[in-house]
N, C-alpha and C. Protein backbone atom coordinates (compact mmCIF):
# COMPACT_ATOMS: atom_id res chain seq x y z
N UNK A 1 0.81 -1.21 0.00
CA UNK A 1 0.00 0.00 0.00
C UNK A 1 0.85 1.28 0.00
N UNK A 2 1.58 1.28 0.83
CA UNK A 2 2.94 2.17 0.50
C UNK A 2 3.26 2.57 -0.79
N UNK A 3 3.18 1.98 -1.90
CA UNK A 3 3.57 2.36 -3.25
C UNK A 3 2.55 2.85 -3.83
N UNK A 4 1.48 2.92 -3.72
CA UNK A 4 -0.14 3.24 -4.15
C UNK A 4 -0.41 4.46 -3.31
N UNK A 5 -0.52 4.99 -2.16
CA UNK A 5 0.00 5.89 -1.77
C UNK A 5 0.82 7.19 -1.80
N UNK A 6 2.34 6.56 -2.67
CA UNK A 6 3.41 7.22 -2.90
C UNK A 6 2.63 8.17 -4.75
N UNK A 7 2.32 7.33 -4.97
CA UNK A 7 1.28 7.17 -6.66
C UNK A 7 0.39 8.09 -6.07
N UNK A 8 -0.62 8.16 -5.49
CA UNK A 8 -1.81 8.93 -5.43
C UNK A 8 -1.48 10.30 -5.16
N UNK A 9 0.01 10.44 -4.13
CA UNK A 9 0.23 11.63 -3.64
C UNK A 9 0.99 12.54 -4.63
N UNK A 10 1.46 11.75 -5.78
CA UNK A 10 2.36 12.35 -6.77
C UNK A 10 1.31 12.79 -7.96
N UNK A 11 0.55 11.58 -8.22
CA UNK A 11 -0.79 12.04 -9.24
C UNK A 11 -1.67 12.65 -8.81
N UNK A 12 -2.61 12.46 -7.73
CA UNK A 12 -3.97 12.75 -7.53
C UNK A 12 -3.94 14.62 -6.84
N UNK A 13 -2.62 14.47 -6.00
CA UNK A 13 -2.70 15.83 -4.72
C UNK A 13 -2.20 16.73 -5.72
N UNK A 14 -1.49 16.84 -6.99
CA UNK A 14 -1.38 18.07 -7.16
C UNK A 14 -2.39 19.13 -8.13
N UNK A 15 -4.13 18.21 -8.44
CA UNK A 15 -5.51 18.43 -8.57
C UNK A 15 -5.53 19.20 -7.56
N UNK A 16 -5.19 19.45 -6.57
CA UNK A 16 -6.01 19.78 -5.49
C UNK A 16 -7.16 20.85 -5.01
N UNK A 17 -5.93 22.33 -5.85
CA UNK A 17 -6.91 23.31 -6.25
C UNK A 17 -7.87 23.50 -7.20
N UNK A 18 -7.66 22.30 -7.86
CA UNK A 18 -8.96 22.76 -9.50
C UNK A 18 -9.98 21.38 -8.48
N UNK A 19 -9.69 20.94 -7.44
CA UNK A 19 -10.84 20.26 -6.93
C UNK A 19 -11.66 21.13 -6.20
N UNK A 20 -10.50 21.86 -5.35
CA UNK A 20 -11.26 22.56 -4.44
C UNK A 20 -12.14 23.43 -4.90
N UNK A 21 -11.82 24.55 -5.92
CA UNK A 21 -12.59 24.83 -7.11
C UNK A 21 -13.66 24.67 -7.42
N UNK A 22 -13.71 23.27 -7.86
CA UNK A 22 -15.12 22.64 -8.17
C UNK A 22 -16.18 22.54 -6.65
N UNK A 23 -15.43 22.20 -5.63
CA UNK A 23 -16.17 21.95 -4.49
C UNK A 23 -16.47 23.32 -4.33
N UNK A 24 -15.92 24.19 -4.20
CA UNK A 24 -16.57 25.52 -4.02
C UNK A 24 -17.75 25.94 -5.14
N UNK A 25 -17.60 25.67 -6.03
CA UNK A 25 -18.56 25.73 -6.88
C UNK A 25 -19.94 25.15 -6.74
N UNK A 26 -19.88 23.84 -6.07
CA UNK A 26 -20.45 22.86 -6.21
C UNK A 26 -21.44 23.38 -4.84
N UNK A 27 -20.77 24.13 -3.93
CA UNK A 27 -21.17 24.11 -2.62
C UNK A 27 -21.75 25.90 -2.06
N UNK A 28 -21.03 26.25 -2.47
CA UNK A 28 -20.95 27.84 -2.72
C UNK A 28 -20.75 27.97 -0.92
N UNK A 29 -19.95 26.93 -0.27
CA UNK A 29 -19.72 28.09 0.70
C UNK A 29 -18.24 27.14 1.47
N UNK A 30 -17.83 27.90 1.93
CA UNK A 30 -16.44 27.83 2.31
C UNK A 30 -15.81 26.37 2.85
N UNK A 31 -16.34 26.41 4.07
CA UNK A 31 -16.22 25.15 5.40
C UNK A 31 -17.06 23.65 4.47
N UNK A 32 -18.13 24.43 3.63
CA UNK A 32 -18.71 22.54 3.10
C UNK A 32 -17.61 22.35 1.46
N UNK A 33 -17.41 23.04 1.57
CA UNK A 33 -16.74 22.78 0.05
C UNK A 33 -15.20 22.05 1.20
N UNK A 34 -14.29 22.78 1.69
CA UNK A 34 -13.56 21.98 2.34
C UNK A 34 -13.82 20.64 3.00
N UNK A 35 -14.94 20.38 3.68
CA UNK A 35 -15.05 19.22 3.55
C UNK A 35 -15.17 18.26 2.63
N UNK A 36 -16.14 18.56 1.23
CA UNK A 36 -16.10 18.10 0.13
C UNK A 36 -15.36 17.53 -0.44
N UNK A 37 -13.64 18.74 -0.65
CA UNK A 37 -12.55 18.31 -0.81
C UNK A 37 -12.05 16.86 -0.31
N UNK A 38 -12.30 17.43 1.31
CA UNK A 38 -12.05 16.06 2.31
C UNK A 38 -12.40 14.61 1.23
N UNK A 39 -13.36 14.60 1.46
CA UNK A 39 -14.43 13.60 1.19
C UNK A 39 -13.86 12.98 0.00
N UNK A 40 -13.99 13.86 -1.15
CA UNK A 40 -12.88 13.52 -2.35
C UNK A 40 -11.99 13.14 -2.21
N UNK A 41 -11.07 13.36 -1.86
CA UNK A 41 -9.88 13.09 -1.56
C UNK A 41 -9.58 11.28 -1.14
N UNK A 42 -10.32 11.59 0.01
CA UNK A 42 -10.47 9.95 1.30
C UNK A 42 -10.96 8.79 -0.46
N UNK A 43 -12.33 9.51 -0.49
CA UNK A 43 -13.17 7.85 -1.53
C UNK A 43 -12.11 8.03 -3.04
N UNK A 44 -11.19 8.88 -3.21
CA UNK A 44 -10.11 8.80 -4.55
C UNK A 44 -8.78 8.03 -3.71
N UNK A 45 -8.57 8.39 -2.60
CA UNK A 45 -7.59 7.06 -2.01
C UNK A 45 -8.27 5.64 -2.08
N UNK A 46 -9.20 6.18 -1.24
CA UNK A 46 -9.74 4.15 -1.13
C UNK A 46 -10.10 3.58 -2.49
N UNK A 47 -10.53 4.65 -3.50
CA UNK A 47 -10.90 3.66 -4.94
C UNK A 47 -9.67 3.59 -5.95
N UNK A 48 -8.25 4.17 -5.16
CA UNK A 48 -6.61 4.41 -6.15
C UNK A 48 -7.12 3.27 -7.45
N UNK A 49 -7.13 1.73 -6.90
CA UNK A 49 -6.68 0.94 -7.24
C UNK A 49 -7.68 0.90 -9.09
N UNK A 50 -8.99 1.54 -8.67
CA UNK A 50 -9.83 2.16 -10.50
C UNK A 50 -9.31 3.13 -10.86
N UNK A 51 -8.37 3.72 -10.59
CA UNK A 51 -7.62 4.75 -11.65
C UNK A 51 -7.12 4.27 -12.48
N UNK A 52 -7.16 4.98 -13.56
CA UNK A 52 -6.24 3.81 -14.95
C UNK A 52 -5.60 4.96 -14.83
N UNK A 53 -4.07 4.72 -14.45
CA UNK A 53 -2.97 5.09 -15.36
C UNK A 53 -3.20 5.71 -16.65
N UNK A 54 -2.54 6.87 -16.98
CA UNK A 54 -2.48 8.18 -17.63
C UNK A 54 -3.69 8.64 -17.92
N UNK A 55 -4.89 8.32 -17.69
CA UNK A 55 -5.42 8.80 -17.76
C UNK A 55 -6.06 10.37 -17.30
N UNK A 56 -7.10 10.85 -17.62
CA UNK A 56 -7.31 12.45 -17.13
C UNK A 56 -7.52 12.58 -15.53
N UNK A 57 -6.98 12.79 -14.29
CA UNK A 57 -6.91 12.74 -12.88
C UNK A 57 -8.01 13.78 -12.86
N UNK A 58 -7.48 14.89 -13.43
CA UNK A 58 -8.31 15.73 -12.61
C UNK A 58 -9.70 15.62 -12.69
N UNK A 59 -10.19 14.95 -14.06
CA UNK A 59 -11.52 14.49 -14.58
C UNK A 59 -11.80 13.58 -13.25
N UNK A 60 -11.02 12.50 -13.42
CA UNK A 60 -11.22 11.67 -12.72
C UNK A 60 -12.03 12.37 -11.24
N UNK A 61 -11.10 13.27 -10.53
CA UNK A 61 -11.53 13.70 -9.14
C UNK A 61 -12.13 14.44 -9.15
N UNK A 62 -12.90 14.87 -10.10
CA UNK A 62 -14.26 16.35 -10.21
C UNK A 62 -15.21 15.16 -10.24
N UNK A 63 -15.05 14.25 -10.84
CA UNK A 63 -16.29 13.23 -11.14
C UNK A 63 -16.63 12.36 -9.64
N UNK A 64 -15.58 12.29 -8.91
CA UNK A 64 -15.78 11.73 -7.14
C UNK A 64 -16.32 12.87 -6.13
N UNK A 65 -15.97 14.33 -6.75
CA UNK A 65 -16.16 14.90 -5.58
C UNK A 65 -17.72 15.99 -6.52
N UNK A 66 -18.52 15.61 -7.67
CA UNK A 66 -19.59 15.95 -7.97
C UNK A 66 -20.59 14.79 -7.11
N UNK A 67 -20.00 13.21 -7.72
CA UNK A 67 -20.79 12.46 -7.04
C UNK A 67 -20.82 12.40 -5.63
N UNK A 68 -19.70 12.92 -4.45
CA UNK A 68 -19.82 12.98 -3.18
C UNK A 68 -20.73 14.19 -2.81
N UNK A 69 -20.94 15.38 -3.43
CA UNK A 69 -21.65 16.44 -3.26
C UNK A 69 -23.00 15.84 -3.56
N UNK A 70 -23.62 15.03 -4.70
CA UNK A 70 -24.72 14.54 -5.13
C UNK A 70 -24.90 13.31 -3.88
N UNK A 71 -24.49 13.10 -3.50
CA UNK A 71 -24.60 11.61 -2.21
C UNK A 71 -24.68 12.41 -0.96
N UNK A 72 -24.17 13.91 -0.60
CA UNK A 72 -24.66 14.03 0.28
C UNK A 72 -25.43 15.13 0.74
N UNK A 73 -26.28 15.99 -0.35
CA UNK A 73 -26.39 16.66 -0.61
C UNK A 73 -27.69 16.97 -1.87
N UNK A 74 -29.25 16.86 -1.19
CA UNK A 74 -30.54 16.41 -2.16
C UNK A 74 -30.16 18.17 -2.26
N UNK A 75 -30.82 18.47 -3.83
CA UNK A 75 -30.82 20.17 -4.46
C UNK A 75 -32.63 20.40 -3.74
N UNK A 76 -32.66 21.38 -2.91
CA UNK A 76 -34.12 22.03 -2.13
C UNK A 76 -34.69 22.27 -3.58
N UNK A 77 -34.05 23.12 -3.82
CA UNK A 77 -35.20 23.91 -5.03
C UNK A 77 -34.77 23.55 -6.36
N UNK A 78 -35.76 23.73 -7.23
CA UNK A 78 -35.98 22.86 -8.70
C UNK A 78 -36.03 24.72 -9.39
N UNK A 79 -34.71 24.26 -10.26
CA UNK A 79 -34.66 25.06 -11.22
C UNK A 79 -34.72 25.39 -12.86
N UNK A 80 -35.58 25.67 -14.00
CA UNK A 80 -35.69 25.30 -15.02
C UNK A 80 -34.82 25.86 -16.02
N UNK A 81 -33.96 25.42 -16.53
CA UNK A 81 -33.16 25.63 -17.80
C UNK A 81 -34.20 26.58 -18.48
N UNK A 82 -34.00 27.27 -19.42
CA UNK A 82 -34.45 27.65 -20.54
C UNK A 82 -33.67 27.00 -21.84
N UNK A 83 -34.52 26.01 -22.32
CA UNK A 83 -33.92 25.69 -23.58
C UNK A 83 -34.65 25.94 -24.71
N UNK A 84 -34.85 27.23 -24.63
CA UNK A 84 -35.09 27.89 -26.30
C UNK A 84 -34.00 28.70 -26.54
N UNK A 85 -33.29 28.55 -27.51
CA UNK A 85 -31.98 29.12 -27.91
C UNK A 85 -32.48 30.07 -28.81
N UNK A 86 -33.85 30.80 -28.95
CA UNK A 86 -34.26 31.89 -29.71
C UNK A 86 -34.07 33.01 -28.53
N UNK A 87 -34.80 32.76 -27.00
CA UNK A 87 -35.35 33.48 -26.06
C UNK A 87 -33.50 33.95 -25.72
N UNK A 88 -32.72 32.89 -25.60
CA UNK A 88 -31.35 32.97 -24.98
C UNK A 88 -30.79 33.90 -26.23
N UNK A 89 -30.97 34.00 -26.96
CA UNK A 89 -29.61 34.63 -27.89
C UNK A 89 -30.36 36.39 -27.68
N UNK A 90 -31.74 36.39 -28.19
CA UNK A 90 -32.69 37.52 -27.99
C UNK A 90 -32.12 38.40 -26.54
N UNK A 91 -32.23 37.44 -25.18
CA UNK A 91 -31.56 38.11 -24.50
C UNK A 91 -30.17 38.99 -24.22
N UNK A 92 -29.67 37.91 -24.62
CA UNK A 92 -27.86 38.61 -24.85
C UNK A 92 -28.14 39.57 -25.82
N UNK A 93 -28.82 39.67 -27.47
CA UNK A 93 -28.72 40.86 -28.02
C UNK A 93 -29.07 41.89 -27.22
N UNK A 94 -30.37 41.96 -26.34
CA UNK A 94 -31.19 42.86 -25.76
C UNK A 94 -30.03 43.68 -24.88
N UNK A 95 -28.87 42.99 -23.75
CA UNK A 95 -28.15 42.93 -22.92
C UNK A 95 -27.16 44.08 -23.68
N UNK A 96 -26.13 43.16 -24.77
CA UNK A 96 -25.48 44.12 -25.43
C UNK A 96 -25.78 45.36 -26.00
N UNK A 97 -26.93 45.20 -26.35
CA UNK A 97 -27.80 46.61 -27.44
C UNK A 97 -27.59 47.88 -25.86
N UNK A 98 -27.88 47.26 -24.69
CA UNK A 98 -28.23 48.04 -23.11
C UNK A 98 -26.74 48.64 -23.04
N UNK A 99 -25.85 47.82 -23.39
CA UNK A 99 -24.37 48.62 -22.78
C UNK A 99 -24.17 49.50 -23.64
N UNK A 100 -24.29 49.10 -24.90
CA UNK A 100 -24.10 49.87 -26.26
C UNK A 100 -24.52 51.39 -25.54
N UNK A 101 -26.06 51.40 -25.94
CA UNK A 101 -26.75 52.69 -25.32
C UNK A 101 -26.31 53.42 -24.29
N UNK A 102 -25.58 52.36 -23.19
CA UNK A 102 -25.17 53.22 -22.09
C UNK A 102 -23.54 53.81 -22.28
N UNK A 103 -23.17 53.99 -23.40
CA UNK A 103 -21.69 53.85 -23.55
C UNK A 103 -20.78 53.55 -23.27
N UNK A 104 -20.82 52.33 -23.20
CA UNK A 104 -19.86 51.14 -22.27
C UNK A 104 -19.56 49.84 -23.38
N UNK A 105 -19.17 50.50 -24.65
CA UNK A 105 -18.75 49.53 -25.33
C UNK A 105 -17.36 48.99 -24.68
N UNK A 106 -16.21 50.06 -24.74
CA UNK A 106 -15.07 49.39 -24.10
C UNK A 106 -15.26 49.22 -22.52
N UNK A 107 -15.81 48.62 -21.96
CA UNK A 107 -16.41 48.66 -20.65
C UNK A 107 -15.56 47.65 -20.12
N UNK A 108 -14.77 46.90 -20.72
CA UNK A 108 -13.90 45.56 -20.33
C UNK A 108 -12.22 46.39 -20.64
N UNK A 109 -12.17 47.28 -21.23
CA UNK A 109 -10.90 47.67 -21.08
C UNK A 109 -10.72 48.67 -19.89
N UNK A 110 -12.08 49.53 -19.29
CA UNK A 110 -11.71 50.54 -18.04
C UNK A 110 -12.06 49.55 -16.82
N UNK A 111 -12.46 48.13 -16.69
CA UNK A 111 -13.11 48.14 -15.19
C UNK A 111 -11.96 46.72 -14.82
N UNK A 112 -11.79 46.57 -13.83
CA UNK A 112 -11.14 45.06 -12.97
C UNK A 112 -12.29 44.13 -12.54
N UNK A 113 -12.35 43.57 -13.85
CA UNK A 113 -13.72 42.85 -13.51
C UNK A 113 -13.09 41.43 -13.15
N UNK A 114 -11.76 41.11 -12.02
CA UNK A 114 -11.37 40.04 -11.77
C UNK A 114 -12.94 39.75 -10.16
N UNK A 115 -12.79 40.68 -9.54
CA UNK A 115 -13.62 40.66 -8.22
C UNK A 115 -15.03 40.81 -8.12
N UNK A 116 -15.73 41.25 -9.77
CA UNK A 116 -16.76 41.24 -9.83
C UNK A 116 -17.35 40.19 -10.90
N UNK A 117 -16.87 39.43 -11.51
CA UNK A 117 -16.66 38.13 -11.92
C UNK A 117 -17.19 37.04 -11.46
N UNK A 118 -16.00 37.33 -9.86
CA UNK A 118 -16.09 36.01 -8.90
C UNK A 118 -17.60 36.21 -8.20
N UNK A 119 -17.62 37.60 -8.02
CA UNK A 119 -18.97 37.71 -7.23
C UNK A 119 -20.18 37.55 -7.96
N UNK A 120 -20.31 38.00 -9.14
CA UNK A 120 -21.34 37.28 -10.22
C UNK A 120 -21.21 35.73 -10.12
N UNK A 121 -20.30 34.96 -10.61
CA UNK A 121 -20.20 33.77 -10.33
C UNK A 121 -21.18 33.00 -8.86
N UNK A 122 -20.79 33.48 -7.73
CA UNK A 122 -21.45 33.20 -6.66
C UNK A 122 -23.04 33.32 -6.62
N UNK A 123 -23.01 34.48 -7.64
CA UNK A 123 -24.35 34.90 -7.35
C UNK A 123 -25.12 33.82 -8.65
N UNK A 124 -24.82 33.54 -9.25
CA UNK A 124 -25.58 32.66 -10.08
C UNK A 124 -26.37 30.80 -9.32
N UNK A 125 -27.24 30.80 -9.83
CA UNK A 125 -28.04 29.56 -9.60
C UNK A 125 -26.96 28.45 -9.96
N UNK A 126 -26.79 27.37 -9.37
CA UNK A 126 -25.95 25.97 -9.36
C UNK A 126 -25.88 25.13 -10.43
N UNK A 127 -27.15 25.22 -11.17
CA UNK A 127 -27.28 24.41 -12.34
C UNK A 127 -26.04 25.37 -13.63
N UNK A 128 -26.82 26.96 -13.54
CA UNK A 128 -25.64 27.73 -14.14
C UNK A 128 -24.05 27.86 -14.34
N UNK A 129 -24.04 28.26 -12.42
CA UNK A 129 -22.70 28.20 -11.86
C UNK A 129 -21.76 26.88 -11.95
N UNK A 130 -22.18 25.32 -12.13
CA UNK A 130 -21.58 24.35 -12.07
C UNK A 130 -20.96 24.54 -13.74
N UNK A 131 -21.75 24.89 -14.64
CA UNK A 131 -21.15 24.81 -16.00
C UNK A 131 -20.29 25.61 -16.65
N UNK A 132 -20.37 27.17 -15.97
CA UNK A 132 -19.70 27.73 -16.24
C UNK A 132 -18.33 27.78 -15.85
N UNK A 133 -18.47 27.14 -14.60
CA UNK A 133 -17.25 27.24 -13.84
C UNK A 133 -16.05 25.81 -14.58
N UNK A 134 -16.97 24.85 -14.56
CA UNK A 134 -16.27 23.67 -15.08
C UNK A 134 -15.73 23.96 -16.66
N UNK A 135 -16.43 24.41 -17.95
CA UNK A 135 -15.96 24.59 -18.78
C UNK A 135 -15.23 26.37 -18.77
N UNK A 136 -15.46 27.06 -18.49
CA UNK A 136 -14.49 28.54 -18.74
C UNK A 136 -13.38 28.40 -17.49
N UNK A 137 -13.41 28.22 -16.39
CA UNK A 137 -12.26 28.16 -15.65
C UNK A 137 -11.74 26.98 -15.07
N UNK A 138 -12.02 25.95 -15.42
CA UNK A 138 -11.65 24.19 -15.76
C UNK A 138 -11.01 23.46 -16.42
N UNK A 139 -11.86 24.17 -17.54
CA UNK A 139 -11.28 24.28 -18.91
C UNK A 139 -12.03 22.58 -19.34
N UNK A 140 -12.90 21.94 -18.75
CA UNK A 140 -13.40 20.21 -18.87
C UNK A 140 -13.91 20.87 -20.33
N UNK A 141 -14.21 19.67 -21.41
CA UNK A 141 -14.93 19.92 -22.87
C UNK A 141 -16.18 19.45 -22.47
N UNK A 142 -17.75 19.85 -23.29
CA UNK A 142 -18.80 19.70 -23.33
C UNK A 142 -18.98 18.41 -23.02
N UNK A 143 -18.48 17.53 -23.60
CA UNK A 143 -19.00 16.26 -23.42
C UNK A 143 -18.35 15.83 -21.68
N UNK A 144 -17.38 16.32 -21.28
CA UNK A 144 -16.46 15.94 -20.21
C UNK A 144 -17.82 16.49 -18.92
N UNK A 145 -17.94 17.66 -19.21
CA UNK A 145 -18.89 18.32 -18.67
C UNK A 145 -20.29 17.52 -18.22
N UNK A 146 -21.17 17.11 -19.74
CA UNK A 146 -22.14 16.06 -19.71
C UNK A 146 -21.81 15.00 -18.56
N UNK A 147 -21.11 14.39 -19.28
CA UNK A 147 -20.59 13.14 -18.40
C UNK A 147 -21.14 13.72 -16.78
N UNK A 148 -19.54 14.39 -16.33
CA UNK A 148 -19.75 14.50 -14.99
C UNK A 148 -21.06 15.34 -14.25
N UNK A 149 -21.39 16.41 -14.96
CA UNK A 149 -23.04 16.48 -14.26
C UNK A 149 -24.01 15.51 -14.67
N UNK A 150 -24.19 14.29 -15.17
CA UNK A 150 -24.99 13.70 -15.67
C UNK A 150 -26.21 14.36 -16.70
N UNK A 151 -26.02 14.90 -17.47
CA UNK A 151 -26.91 15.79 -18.20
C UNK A 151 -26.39 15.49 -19.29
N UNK A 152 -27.48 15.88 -20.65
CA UNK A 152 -26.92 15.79 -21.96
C UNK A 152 -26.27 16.79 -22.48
N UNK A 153 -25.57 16.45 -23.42
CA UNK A 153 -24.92 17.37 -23.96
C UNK A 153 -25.80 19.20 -24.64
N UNK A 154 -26.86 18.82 -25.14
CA UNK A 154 -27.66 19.74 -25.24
C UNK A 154 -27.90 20.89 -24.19
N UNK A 155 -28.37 20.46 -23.04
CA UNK A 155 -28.42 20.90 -21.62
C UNK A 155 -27.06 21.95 -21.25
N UNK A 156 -25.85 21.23 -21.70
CA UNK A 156 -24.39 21.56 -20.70
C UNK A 156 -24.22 22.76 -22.38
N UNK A 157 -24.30 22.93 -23.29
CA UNK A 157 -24.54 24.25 -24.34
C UNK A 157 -25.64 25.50 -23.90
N UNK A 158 -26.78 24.91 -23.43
CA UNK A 158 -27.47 25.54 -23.28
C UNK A 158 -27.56 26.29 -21.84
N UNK A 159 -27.16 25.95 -20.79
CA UNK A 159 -26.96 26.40 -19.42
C UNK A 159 -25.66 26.99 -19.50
N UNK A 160 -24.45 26.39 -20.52
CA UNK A 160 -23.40 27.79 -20.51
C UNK A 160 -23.57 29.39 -21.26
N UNK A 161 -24.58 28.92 -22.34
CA UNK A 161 -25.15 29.97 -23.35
C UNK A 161 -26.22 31.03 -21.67
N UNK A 162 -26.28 30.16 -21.31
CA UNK A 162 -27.35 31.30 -19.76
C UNK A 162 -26.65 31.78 -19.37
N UNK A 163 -25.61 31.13 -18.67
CA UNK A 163 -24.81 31.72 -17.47
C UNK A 163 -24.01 32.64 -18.25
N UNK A 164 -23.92 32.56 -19.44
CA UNK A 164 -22.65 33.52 -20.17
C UNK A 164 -23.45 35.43 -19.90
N UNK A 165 -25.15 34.69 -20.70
CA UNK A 165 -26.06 36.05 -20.58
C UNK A 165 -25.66 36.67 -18.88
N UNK A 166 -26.06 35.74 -18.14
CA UNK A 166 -26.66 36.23 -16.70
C UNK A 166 -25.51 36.98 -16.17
N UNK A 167 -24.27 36.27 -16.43
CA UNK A 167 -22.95 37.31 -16.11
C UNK A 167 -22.77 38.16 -16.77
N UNK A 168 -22.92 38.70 -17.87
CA UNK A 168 -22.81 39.82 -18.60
C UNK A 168 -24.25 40.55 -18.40
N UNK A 169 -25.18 40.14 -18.07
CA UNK A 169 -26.06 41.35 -17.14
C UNK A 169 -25.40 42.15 -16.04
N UNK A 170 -24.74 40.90 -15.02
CA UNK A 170 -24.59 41.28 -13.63
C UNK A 170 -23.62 42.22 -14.03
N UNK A 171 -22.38 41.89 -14.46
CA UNK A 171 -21.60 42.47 -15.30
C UNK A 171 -21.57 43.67 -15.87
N UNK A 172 -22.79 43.99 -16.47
CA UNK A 172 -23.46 45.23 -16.84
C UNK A 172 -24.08 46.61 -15.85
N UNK A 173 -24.75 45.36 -14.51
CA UNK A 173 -25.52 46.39 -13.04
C UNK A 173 -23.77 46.67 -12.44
N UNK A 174 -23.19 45.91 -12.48
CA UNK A 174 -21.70 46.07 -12.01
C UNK A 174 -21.12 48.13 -12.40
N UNK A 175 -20.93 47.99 -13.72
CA UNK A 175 -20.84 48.82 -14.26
C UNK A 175 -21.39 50.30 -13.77
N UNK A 176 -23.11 49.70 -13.93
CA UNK A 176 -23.43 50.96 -13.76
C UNK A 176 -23.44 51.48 -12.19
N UNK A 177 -23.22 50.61 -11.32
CA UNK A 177 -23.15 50.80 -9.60
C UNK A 177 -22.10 51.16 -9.61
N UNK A 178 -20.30 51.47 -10.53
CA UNK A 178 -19.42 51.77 -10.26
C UNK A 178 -19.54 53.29 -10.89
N UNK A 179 -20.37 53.48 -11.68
CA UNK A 179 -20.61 55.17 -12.30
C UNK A 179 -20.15 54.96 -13.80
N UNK A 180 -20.02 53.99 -14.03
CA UNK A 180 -19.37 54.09 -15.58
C UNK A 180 -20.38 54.26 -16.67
N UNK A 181 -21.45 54.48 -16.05
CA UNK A 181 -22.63 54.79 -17.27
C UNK A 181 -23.74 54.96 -16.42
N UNK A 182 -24.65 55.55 -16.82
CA UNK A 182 -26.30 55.63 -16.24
C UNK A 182 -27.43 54.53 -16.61
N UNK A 183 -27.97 54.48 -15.79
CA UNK A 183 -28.89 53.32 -16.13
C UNK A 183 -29.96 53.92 -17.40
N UNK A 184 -30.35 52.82 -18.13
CA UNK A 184 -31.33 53.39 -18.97
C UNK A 184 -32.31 52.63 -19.26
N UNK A 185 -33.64 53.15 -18.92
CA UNK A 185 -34.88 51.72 -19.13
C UNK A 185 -34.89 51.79 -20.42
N UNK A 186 -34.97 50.31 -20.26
CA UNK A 186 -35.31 49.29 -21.32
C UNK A 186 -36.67 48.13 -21.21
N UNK A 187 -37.00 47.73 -22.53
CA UNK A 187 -38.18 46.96 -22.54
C UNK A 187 -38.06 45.48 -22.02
N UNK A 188 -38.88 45.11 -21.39
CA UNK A 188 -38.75 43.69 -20.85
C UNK A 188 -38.04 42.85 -21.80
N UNK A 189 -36.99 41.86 -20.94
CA UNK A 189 -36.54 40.94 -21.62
C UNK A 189 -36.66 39.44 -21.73
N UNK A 190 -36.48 39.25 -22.61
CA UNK A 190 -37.08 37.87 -22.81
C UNK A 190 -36.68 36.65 -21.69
């Protein structure tokens, strides 16, 4: 066991932060996502011996510590995708056309949107936040994605196409709460 061990601590531990990552994601709050980690960590030692060699680790340990979050951890509230990709694109035009008007085209070259990012991020719904986070700062591919939330591939396009809108709203109230433009009503959006 000693040599399996020596293996896990050389392959598996240096995941550690793109786990924790995910557990924060997964958890949205500090102390349960560290445990999470925990948890991951322990059932990726005790199951070493199903790792295949060269294969993707870090895949591997997002996929133990989604299913340890899903095992201990029922979702309270039921949230619905929007999968009309007419209503989703309509929105983002509506969104962009809003900054346009407010003159905030280069709005990404004056602001440090590293801290208001993360805080959009947080602020997004789980079904959102799990996809965005896994494919834009993960970097997992669509299908890698599918897989480990158990969802189809359709679903894991269409919930990143949301979360892309919903952050570039927040993104947008960001803006205008820092003074970089005035708010301007606009017609309901889709």
């Amino acid at each position: 066991m000693p040599d399996a061990v020596q293996d896990f601590s050389a392959v598996a531990l240096p995941h550690l932060d793109a786990v924790a990552r995910v557990a924060r994601a997964l958890t949205r709050d500090a102390a349960d996502a560290d445990d999470l980690v925990q948890e991951t960590f322990l059932r990726a030692l005790r199951h070493w011996n199903t790792f295949v060699p060269g294969s993707d680790c870090k895949r591997w340990l997002a996929t133990i510590c989604r299913n340890a979050f899903l095992a201990n951890k029922a979702r309270s509230e039921v949230v619905i995708a929007s999968e009309d990709e007419t209503l989703e694109i309509l929105g983002a035009v509506q969104v962009h056309r809003d900054a346009r008007a407010m003159g905030l085209d280069d709005l990404f070259d004056r602001l440090d949107l590293g801290p208001a990012i993360r805080a959009s991020l947080e602020r997004l719904e789980p079904i959102f936040r799990d996809v965005v986070t896994l494919y834009d700062v993960e970097g997992f591919t669509y299908e890698e994605i599918a897989e480990l939330l158990m969802i189809p591939l359709g679903t894991v396009r269409s919930r990143l196409y949301r979360a892309r809108r919903l952050l570039q709203e927040m993104l947008l109230a960001h803006a205008i709460d820092r003074g970089f433009a005035a708010a301007t009503p606009t017609g309901p959006r889709p």
